[in-house]
Protein backbone atom coordinates (compact mmCIF):
# COMPACT_ATOMS: atom_id res chain seq x y z
CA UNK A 1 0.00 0.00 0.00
CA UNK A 2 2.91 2.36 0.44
CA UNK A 3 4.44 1.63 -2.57
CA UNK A 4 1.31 2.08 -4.40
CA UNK A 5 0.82 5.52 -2.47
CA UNK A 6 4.13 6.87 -3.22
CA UNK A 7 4.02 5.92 -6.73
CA UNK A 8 1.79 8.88 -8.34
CA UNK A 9 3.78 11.04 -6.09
CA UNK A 10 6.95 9.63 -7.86
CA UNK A 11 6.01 9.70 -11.16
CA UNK A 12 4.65 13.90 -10.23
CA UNK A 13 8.09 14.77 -8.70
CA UNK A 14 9.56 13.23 -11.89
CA UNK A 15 7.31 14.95 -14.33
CA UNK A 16 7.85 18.09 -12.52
CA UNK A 17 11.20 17.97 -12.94
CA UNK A 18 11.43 17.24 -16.43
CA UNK A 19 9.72 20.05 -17.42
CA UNK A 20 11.89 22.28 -15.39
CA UNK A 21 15.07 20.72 -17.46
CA UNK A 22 12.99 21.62 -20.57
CA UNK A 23 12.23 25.20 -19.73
CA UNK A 24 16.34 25.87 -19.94
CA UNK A 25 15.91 24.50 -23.14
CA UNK A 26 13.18 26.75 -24.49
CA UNK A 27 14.38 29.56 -24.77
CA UNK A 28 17.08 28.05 -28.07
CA UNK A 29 13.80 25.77 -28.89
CA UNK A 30 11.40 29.01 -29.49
CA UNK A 31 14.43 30.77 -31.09
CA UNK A 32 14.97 28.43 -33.82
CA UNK A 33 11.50 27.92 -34.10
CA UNK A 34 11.08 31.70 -34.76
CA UNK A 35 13.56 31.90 -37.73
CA UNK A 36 12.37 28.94 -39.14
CA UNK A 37 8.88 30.22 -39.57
CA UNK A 38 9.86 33.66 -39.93
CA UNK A 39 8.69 34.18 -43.31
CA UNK A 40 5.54 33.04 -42.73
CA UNK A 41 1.74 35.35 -41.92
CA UNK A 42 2.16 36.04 -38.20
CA UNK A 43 -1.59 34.31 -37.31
CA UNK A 44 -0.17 30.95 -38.11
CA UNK A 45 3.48 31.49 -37.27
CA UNK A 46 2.65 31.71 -33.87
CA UNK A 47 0.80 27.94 -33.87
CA UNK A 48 3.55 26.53 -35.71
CA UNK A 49 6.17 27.76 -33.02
CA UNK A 50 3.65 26.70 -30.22
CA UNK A 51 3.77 22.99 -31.91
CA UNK A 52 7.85 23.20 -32.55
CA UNK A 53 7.68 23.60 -28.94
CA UNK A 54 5.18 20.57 -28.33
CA UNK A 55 7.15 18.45 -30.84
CA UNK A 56 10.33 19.54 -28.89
CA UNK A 57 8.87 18.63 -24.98
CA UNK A 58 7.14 15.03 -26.67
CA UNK A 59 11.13 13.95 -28.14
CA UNK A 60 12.59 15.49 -25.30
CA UNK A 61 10.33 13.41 -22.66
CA UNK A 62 11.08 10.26 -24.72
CA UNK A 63 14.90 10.38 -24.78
CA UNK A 64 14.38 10.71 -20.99
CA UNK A 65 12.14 7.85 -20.79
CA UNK A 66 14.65 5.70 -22.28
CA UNK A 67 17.82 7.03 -20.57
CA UNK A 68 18.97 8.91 -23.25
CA UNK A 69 19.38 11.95 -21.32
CA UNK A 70 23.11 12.61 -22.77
CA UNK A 71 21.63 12.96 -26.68
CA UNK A 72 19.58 16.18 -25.80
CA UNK A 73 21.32 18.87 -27.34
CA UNK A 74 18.76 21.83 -27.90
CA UNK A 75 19.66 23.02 -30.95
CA UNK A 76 19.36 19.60 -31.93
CA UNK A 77 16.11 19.30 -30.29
CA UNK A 78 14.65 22.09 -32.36
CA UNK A 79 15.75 20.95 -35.50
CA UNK A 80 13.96 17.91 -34.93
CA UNK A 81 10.83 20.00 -33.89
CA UNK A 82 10.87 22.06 -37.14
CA UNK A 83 11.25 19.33 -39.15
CA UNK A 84 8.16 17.41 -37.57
CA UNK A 85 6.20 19.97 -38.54
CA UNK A 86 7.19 21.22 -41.81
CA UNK A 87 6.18 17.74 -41.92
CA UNK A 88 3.02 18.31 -40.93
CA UNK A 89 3.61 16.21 -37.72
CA UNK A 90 1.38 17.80 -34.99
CA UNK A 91 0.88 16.34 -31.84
CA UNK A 92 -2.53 14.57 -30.16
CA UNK A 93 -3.78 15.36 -35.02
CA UNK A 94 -3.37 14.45 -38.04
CA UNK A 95 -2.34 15.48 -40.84
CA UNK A 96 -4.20 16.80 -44.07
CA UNK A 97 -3.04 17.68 -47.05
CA UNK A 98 -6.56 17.79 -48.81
CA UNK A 99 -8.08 19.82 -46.00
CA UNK A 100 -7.82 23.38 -47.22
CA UNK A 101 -8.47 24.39 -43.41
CA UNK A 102 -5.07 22.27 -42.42
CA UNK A 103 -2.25 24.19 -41.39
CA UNK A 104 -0.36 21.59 -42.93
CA UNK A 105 -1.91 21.86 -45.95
CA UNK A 106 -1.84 25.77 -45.82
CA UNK A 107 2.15 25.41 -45.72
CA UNK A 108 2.88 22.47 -47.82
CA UNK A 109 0.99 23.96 -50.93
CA UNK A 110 2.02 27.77 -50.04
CA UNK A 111 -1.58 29.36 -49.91
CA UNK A 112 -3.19 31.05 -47.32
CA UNK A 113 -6.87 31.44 -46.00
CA UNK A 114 -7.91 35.15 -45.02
CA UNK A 115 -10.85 36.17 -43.78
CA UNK A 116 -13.47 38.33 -46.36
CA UNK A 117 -14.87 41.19 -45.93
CA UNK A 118 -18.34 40.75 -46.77
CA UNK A 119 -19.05 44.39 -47.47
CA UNK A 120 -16.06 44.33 -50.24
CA UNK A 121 -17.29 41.67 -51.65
CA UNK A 122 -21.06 43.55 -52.78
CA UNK A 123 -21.40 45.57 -55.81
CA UNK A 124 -21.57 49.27 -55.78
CA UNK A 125 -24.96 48.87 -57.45
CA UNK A 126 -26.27 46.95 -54.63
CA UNK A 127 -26.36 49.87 -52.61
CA UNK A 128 -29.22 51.27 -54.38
CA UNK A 129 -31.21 47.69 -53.74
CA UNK A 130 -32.66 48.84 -50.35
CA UNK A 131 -36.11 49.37 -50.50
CA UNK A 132 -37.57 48.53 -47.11
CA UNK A 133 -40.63 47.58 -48.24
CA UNK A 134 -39.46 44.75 -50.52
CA UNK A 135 -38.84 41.14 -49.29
CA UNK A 136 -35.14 39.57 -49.26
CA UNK A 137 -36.75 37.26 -51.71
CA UNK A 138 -38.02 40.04 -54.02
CA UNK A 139 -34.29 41.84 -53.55
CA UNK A 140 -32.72 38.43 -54.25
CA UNK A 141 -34.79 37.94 -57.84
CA UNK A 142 -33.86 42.20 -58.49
CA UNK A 143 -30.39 41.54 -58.15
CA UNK A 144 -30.22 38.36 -60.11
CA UNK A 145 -32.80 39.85 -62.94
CA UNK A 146 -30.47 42.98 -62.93
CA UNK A 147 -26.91 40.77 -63.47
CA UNK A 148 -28.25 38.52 -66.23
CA UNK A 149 -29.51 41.89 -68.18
CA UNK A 150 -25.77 43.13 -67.71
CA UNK A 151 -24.86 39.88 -69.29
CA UNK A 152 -26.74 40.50 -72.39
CA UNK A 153 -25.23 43.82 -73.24
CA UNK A 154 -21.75 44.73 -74.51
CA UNK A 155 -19.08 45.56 -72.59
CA UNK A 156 -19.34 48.79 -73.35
CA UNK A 157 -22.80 49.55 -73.26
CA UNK A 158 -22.44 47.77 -69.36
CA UNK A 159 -19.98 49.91 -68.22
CA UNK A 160 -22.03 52.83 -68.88
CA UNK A 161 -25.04 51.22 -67.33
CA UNK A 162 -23.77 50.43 -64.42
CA UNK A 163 -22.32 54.10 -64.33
CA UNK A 164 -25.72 55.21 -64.80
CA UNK A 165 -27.09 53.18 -62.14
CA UNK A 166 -24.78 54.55 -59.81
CA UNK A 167 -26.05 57.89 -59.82
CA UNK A 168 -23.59 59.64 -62.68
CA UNK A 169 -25.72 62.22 -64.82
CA UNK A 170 -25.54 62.29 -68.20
CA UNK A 171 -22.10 64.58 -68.53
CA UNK A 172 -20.66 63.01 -65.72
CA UNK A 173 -20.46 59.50 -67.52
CA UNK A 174 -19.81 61.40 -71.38
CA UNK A 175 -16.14 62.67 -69.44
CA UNK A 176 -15.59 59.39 -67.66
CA UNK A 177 -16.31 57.69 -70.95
CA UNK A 178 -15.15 60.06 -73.32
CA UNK A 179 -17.56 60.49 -75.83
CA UNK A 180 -20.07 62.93 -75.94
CA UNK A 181 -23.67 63.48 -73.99
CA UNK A 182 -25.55 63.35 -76.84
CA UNK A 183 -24.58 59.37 -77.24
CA UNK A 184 -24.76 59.25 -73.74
CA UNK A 185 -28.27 59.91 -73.58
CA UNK A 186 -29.07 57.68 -76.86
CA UNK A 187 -27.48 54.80 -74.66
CA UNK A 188 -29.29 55.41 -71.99
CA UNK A 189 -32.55 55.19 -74.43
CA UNK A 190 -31.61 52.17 -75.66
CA UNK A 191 -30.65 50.44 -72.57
CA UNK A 192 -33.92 51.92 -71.17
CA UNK A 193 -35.83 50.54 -73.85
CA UNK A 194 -33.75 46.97 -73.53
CA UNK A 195 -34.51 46.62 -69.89
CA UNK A 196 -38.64 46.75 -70.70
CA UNK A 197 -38.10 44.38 -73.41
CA UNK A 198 -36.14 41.70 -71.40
CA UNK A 199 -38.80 41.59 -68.77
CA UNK A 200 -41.46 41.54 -71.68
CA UNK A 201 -42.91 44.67 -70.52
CA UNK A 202 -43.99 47.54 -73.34
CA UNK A 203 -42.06 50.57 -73.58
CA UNK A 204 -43.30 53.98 -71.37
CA UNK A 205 -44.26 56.75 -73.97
CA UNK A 206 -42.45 59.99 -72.83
């Protein structure tokens, strides 16, 4: 019963000073970690030199284990570390190469996943789609009636729409365009009159 009561208290006194040997290791184990990873986005450098570190403590606690003390060497150590996980090697997970979310993945293929900015990612012309009294589903089939009529014009003949539909008065898009107001305004006819036929509705008479 002693031996059995003196045995977690062991094994704690041991594990406690372990990790004291590794902390005057650490500071050459984050180092090397650091340059390593240097040239990589800061968000995921710091994981990778938090599992360097891991990867370090799990090798370092196994030479121990086996009485290998004399082979730590923490330069050594880190080397090992980085390597793991270039490697993709982190500890308690697996690796994914497929798994666009994976770290591993991330730095094995060189890309990198950024969060959007929903707002940059709207249209300037969606501004002007805020009628309050219109249903997300009726905004929805506006917005997606409104892109496939830019799809039937030409390019040119779009840019000027959606210049128009921004607000720009008839001068205002003749300089941006260069050409003059009077074709301005005979686009802006035509497109009129191309909008009413694409929905099937007749023309207004002015």
């Amino acid at each position: 019963m002693i031996e059995c009561a003196s045995y977690p208290r062991n094994v704690a006194v041991a594990s406690k000073q372990r990790e004291m040997e590794f902390e005057s290791l650490l500071p050459v184990v984050r180092r090397c970690a650091a340059y390593a990873f240097r040239r990589i986005r800061r968000c995921l450098r710091e994981d990778l030199i938090a599992e360097a570190v891991a990867n370090a403590y799990a090798a370092f606690a196994r030479l121990i284990k086996r009485g290998l003390a004399h082979l730590v060497y923490p330069t050594a150590l880190a080397r090992f570390a980085i390597r793991k996980v270039w490697d993709g090697r982190r500890i308690g997970a697996r690796r994914s190469a497929s798994d666009v979310m994976s770290e591993y993945a991330q730095v094995k293929r060189k890309f990198a996943i950024e969060q959007l900015d929903h707002a940059s990612l709207r249209q300037p012309w969606e501004e002007l789609l805020t009628d309050r009294r219109a249903t997300p589903a009726d905004l929805a089939a506006c917005k997606l009636d409104f892109c496939a009529w830019l799809m039937r014009l030409s390019q040119a003949n779009r840019k000027v729409a959606l210049r128009l539909a921004m607000g720009d008065t008839t001068k205002e898009a003749a300089n941006r365009f260069s050409i003059s107001a009077s074709r301005i305004s005979q686009i802006r006819r035509e497109l009129q009159n191309d909008w009413y036929g694409y929905h099937g509705e007749p023309v207004p008479q002015l």
